[in-house]
N, C-alpha and C. Protein backbone atom coordinates (compact mmCIF):
# COMPACT_ATOMS: atom_id res chain seq x y z
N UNK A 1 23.75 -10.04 -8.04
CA UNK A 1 22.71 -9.04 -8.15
C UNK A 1 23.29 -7.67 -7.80
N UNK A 2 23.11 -6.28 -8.54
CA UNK A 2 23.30 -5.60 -8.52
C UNK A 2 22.98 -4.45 -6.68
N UNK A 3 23.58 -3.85 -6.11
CA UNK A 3 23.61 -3.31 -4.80
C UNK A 3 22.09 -2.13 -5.37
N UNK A 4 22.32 -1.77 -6.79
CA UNK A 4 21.45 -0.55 -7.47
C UNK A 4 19.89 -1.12 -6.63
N UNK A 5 20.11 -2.25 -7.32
CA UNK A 5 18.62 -2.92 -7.76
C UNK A 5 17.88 -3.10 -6.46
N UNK A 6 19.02 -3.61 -5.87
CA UNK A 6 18.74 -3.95 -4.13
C UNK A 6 18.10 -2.88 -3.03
N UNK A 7 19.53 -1.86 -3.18
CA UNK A 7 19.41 -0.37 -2.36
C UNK A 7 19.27 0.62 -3.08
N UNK A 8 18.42 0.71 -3.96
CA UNK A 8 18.21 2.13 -4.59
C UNK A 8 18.83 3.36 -4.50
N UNK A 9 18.62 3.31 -2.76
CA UNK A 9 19.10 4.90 -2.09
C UNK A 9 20.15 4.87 -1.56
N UNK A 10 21.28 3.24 -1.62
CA UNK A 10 21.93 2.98 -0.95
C UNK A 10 22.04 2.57 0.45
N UNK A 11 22.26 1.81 0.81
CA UNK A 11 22.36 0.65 2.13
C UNK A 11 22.23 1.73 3.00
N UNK A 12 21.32 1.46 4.39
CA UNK A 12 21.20 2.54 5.56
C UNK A 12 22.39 2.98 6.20
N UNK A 13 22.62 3.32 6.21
CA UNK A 13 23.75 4.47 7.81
C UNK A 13 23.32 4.99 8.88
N UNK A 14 22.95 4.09 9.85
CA UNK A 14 22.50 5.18 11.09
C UNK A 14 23.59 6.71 11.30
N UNK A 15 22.61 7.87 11.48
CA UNK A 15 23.38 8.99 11.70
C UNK A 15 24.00 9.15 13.03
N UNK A 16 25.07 9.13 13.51
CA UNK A 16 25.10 9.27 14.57
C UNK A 16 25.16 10.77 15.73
N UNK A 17 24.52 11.72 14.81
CA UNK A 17 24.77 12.92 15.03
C UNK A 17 23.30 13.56 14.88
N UNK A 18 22.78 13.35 15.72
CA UNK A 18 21.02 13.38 16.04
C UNK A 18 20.72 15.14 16.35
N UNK A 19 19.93 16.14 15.05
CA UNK A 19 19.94 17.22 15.70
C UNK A 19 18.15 17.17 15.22
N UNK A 20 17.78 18.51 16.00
CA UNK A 20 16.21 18.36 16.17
C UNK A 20 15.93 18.65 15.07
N UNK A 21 16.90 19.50 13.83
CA UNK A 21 16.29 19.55 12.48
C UNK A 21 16.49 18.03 11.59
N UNK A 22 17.51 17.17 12.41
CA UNK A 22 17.24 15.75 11.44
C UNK A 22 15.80 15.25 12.12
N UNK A 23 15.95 15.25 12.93
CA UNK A 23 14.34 14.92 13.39
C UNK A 23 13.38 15.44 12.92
N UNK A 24 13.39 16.30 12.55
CA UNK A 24 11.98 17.48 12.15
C UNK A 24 11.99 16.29 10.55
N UNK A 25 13.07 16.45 9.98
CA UNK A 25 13.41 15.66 8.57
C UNK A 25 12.89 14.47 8.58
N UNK A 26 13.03 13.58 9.01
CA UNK A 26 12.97 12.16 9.13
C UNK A 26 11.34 12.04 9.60
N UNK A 27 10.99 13.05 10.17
CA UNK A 27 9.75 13.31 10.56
C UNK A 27 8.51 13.54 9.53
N UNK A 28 9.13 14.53 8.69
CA UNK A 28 8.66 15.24 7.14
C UNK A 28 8.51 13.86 6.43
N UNK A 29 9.77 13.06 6.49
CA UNK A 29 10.00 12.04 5.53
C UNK A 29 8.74 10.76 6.00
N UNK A 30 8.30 10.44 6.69
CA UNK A 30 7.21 9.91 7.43
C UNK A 30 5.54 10.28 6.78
N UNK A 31 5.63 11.98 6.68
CA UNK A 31 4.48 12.05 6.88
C UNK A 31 4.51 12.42 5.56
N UNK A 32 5.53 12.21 4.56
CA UNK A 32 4.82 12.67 3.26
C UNK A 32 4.86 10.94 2.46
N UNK A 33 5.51 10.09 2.86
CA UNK A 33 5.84 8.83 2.73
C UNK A 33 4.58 8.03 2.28
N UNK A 34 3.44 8.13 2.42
CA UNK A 34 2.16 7.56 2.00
C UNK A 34 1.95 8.31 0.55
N UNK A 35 1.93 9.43 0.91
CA UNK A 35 1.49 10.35 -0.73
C UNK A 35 2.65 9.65 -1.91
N UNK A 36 3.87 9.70 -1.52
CA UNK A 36 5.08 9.28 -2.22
C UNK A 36 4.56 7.73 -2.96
N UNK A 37 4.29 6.57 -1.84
CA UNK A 37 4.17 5.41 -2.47
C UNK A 37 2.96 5.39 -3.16
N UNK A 38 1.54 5.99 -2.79
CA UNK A 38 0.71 6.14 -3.53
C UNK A 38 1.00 6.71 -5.32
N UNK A 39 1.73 7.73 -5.30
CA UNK A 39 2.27 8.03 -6.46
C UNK A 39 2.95 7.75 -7.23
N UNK A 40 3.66 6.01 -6.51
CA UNK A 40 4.66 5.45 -7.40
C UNK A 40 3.99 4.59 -7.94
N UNK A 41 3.12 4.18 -7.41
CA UNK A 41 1.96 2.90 -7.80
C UNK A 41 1.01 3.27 -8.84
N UNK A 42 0.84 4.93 -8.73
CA UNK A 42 -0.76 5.27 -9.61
C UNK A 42 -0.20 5.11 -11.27
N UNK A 43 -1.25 4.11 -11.74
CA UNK A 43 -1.20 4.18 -13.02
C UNK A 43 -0.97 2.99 -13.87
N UNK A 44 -0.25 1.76 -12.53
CA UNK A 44 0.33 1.09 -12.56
C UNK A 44 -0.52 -0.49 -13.58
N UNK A 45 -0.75 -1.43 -14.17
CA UNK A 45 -1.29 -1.98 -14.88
C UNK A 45 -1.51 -3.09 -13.70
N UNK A 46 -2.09 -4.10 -13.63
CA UNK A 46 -2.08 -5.30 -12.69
C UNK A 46 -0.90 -6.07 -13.03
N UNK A 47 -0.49 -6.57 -14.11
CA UNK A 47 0.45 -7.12 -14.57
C UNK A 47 1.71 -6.37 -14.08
N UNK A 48 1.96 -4.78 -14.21
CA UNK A 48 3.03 -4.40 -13.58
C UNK A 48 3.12 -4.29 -12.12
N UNK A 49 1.80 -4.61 -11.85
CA UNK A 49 1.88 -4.55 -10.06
C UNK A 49 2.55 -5.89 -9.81
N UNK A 50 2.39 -7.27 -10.38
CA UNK A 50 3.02 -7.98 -9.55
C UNK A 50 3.95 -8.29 -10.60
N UNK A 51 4.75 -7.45 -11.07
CA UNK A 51 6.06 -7.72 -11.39
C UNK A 51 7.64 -7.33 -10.38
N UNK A 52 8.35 -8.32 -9.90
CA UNK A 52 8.89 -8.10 -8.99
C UNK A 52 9.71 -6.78 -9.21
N UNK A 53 10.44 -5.85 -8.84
CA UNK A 53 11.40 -4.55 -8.76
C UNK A 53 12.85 -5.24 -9.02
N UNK A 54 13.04 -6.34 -8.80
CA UNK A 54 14.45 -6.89 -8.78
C UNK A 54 14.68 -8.51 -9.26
N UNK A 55 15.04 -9.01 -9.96
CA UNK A 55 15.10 -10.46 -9.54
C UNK A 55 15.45 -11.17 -8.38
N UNK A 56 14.34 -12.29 -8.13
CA UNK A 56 13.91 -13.12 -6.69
C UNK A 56 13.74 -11.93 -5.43
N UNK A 57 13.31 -10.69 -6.28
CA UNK A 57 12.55 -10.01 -5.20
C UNK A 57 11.24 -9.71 -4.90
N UNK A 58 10.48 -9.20 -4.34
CA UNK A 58 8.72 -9.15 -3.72
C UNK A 58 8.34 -8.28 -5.18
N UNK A 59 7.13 -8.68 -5.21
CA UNK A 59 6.46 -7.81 -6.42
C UNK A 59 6.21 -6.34 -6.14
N UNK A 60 5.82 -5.56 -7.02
CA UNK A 60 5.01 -4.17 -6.36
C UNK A 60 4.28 -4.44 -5.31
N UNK A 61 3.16 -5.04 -5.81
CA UNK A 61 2.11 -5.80 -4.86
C UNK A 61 2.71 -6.26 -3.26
N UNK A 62 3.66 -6.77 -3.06
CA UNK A 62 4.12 -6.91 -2.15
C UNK A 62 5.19 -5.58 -1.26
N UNK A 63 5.88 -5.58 -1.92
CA UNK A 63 6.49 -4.11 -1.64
C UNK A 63 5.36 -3.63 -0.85
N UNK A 64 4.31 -2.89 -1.66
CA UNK A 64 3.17 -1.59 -0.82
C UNK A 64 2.43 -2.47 0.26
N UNK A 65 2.12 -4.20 0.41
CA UNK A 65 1.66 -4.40 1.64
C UNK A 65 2.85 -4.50 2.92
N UNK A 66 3.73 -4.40 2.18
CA UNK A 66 4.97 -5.00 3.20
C UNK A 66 5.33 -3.61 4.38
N UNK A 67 4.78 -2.22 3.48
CA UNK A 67 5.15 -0.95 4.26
C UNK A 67 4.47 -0.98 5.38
N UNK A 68 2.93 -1.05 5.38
CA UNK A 68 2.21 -0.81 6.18
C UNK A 68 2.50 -2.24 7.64
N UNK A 69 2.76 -3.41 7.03
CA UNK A 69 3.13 -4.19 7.99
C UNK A 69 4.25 -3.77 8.85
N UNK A 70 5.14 -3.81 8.19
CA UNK A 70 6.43 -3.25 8.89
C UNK A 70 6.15 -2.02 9.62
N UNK A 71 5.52 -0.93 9.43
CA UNK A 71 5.48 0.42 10.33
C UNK A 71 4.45 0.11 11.25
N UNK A 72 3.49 -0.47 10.83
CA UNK A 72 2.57 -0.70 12.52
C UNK A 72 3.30 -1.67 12.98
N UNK A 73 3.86 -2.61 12.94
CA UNK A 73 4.82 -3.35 14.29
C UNK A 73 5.68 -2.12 15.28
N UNK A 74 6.76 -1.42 13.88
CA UNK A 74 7.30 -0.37 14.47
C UNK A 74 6.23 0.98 15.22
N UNK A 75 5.58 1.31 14.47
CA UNK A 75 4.70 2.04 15.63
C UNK A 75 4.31 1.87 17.22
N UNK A 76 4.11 0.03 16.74
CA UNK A 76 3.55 -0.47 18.08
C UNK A 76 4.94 -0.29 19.37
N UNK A 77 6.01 -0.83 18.50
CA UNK A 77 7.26 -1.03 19.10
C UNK A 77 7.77 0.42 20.31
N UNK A 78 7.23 1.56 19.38
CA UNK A 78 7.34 2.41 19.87
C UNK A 78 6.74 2.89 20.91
N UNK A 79 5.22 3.19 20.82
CA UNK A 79 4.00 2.89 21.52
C UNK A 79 4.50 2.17 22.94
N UNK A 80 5.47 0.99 22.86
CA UNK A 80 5.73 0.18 23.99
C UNK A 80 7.09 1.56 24.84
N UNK A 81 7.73 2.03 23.86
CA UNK A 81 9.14 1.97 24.01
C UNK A 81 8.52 3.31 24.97
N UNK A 82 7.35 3.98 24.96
CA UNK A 82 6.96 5.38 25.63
C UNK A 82 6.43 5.04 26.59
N UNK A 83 5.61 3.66 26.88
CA UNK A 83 5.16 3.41 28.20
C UNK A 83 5.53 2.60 29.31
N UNK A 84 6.62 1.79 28.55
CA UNK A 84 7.70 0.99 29.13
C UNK A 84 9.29 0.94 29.23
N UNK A 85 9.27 0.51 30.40
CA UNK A 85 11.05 0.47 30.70
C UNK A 85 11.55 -0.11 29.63
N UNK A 86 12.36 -0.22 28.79
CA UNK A 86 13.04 -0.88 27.67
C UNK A 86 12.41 -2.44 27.51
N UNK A 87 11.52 -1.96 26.70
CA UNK A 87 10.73 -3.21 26.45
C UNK A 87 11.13 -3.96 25.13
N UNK A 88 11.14 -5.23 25.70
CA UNK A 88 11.78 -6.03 24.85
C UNK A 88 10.53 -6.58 23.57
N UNK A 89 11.18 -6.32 21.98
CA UNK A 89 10.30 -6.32 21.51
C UNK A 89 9.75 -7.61 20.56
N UNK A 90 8.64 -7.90 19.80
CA UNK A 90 8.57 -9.50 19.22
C UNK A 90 8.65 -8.86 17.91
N UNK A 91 9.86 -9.64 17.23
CA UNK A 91 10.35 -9.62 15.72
C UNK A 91 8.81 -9.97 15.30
N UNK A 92 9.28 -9.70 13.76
CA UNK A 92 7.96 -10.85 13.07
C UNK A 92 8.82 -11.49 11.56
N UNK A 93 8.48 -11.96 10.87
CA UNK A 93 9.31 -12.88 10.00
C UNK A 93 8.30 -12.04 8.48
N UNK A 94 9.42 -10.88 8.16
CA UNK A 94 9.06 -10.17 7.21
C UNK A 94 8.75 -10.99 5.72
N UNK A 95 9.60 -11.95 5.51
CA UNK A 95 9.83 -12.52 4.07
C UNK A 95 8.34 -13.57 4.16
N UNK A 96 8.07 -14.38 5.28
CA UNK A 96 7.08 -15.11 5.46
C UNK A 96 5.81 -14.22 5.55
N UNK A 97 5.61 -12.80 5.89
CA UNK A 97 4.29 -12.23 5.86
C UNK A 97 4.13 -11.92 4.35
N UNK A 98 5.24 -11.58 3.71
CA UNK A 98 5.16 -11.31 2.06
C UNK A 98 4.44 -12.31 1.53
N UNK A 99 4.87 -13.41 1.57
CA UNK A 99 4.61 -14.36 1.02
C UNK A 99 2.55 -14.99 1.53
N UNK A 100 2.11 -14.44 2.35
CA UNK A 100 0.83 -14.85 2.46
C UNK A 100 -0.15 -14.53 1.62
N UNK A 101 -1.19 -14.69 1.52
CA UNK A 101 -2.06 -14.03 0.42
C UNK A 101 -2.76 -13.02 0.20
N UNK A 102 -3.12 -12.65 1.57
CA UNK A 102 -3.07 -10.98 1.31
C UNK A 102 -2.20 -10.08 0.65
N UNK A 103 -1.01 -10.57 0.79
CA UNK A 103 0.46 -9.73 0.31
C UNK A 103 0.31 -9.98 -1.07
N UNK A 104 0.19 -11.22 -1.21
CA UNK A 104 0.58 -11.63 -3.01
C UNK A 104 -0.57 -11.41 -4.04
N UNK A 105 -1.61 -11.54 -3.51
CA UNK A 105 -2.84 -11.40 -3.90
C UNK A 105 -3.30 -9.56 -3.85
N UNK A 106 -3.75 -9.40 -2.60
CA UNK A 106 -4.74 -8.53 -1.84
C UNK A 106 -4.38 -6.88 -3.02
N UNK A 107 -5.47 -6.42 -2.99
CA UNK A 107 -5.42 -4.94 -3.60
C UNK A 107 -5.00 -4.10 -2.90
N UNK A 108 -4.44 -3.09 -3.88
CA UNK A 108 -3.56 -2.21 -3.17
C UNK A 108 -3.78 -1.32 -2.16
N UNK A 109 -4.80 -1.01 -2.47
CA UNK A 109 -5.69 0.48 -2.25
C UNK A 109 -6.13 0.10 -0.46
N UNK A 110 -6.02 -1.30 0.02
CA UNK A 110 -6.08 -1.72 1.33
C UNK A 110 -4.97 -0.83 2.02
N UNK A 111 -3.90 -1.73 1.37
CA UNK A 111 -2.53 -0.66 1.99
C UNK A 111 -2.25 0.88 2.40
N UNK A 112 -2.82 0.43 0.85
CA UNK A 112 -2.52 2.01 0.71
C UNK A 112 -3.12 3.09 1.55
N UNK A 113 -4.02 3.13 2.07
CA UNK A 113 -5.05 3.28 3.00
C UNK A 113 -4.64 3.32 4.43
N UNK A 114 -4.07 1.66 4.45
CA UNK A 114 -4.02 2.01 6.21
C UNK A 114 -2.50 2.81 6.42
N UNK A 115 -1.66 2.43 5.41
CA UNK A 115 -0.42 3.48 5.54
C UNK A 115 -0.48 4.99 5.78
N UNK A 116 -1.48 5.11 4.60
CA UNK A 116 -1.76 6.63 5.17
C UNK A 116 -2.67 6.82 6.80
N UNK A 117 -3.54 5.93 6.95
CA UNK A 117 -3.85 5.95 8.37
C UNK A 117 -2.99 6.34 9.28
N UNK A 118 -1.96 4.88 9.10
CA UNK A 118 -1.33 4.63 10.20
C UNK A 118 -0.20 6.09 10.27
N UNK A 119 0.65 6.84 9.11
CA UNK A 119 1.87 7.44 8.91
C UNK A 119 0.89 8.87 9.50
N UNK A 120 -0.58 9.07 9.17
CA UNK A 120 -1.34 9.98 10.09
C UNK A 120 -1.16 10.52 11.38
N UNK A 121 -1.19 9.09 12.47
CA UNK A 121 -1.37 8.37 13.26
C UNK A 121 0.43 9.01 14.26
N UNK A 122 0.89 8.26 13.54
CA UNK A 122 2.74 7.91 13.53
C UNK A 122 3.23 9.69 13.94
N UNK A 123 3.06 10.56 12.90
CA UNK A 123 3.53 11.62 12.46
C UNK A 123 2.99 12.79 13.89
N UNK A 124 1.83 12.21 14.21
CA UNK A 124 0.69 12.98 15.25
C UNK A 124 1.62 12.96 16.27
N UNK A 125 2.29 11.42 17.02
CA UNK A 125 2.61 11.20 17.92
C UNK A 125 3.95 11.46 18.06
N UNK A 126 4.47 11.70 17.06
CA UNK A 126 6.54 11.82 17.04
C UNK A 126 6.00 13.54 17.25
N UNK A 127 5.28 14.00 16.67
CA UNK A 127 5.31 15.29 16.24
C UNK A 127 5.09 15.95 18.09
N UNK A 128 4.54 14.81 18.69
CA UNK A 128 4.44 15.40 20.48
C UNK A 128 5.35 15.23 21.65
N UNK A 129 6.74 14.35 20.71
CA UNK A 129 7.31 14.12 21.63
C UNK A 129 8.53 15.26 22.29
N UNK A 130 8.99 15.11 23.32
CA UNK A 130 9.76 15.81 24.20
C UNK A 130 11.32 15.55 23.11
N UNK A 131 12.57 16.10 23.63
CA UNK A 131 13.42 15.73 23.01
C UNK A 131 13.76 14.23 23.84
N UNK A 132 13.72 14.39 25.39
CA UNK A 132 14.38 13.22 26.21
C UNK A 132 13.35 11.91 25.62
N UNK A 133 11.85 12.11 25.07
CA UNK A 133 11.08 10.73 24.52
C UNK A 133 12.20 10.24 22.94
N UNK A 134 13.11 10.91 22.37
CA UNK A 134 13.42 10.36 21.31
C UNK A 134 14.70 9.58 21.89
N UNK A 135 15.04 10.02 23.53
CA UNK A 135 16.00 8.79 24.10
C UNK A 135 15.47 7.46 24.77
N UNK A 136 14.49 7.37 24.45
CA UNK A 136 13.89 6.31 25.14
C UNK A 136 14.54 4.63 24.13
N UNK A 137 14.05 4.44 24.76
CA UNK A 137 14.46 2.86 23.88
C UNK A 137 13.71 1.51 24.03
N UNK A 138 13.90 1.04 23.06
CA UNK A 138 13.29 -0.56 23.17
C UNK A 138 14.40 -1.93 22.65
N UNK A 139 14.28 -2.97 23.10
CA UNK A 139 15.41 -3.97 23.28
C UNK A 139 15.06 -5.01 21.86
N UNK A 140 15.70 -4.82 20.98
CA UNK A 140 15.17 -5.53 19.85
C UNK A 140 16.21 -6.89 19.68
N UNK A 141 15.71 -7.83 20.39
CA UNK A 141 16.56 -9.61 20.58
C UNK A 141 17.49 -9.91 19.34
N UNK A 142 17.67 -9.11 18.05
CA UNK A 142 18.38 -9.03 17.42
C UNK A 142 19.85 -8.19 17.23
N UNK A 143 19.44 -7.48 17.39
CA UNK A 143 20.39 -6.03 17.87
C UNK A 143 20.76 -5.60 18.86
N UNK A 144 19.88 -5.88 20.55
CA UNK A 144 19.98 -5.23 21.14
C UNK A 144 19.08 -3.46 21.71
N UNK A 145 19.68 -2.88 22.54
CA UNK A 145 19.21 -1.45 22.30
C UNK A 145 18.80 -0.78 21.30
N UNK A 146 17.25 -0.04 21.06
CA UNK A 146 17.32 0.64 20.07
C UNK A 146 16.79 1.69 20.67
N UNK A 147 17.32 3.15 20.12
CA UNK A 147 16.85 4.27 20.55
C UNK A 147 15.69 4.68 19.64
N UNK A 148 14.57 5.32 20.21
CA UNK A 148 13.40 6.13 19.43
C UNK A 148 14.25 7.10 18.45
N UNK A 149 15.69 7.46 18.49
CA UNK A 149 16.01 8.53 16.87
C UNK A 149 16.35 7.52 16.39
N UNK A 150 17.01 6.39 16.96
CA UNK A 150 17.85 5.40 15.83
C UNK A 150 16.49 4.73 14.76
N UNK A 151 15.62 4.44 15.46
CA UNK A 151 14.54 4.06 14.84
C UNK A 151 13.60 4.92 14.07
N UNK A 152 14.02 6.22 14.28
CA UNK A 152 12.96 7.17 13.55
C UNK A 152 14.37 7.27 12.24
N UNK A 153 15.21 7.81 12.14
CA UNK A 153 16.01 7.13 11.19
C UNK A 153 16.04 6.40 10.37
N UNK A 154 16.10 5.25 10.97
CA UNK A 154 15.98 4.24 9.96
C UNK A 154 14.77 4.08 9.37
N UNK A 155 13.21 4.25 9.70
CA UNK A 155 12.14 4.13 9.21
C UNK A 155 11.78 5.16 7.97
N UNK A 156 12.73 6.39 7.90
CA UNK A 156 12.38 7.19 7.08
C UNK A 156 13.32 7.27 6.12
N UNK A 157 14.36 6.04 6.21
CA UNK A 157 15.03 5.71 5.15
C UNK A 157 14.38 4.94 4.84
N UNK A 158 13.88 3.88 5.39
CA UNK A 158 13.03 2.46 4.96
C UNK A 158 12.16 2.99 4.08
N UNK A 159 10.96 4.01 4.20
CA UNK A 159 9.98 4.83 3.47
C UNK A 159 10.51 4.85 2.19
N UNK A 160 11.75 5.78 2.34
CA UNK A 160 12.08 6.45 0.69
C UNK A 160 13.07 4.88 0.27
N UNK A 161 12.97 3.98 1.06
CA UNK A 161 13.94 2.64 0.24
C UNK A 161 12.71 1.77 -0.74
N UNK A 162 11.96 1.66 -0.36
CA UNK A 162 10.54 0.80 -0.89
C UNK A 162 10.42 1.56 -1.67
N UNK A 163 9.65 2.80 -1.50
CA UNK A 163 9.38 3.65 -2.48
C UNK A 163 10.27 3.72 -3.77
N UNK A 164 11.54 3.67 -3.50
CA UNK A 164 12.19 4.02 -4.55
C UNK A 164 12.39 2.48 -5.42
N UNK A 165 12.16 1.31 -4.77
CA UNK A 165 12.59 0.43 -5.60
C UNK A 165 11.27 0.20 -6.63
N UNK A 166 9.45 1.26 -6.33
CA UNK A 166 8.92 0.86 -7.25
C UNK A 166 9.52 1.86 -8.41
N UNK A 167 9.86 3.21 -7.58
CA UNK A 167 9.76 4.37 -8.85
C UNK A 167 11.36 3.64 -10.10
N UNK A 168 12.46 2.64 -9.22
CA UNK A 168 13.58 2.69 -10.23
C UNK A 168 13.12 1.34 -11.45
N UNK A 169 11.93 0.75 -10.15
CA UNK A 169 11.38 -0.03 -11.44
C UNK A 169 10.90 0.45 -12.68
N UNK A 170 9.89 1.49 -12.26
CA UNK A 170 9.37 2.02 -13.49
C UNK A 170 10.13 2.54 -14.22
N UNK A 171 11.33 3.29 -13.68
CA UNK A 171 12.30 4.12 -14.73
C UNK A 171 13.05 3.02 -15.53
N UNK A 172 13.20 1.70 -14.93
CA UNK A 172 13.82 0.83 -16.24
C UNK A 172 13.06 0.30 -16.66
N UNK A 173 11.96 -0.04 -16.16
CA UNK A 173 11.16 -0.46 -17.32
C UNK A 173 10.25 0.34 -18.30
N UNK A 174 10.47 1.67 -18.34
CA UNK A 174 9.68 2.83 -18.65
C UNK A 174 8.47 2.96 -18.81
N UNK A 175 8.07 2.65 -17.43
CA UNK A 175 6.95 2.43 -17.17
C UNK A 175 6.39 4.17 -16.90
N UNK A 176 7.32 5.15 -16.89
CA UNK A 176 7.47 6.49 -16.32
C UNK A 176 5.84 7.47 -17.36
């Protein structure tokens, strides 16, 4: 399988060179991130909603419930990581929530909805933090240490990674 099809935007890179304008960025990238997936979706037929973006990958349909799952864990994660000593955090089993029937089934416009809620929500609270709150951290049993930039990072690559695997769908399938 092609790396294209997979990583659209190309496989993540944590930055390791954290300045308050990548933050401000990654920040931007957050709060415009709902309008973005909403706009990759509008127009979309039912039939092209649950057509997967990749072979043996999640449908549209899945893709747009999978965002909002994944960022409220991470929200929450965070949420912990500001009121607690390096709190150790509970994975959840991403490929198995896809697969339930809300995900495979459920309408979009649910998602779509609480993403923008939640990236509301998300954007309010990064947007208050101190610089020393983006050193805070939480203990993820997979990895280890994670810092509040390493994680704001990666989430606003994650944003434009989903996103982009509906928009490269549509561009090959010219769906445009």
């Amino acid at each position: 399988m092609s790396d294209e099809l997979r990583y659209p935007i190309g496989v993540f890179e944590q930055d390791s060179h954290v300045t308050e304008d990548k933050r401000r960025g990654w920040i931007d990238v957050l709060a415009k991130a709902p309008g973005r997936l909403r706009a990759a979706v509008n127009g979309l037929s039912p039939q092209q909603i649950d057509t997967p973006y990749r072979p043996d990958g999640w449908t549209v349909r899945q893709v747009v419930h999978h965002l909002p799952d994944s960022h409220l864990n991470t929200y929450t994660w965070i949420r912990m990581a500001l009121t607690e000593e390096e709190p150790m955090i509970k994975m959840y089993d991403e490929k198995r929530w896809a697969e339930l029937d809300d995900a495979r089934t459920g309408q979009l416009e649910m998602s779509l909805t609480l993403f923008e809620s939640l990236h509301s929500r998300w954007v309010l609270l990064l947007r208050s933090f101190s610089p020393t709150d983006f050193g805070r951290s939480f203990r993820d049993p997979q990895v280890g240490m994670v810092s509040l930039d390493a994680c704001l990072d990666y989430y606003a690559w994650h944003s434009r990674h989903h996103v982009a695997h509906i928009t490269s769908l549509r561009e090959r399938m010219g769906w445009i």
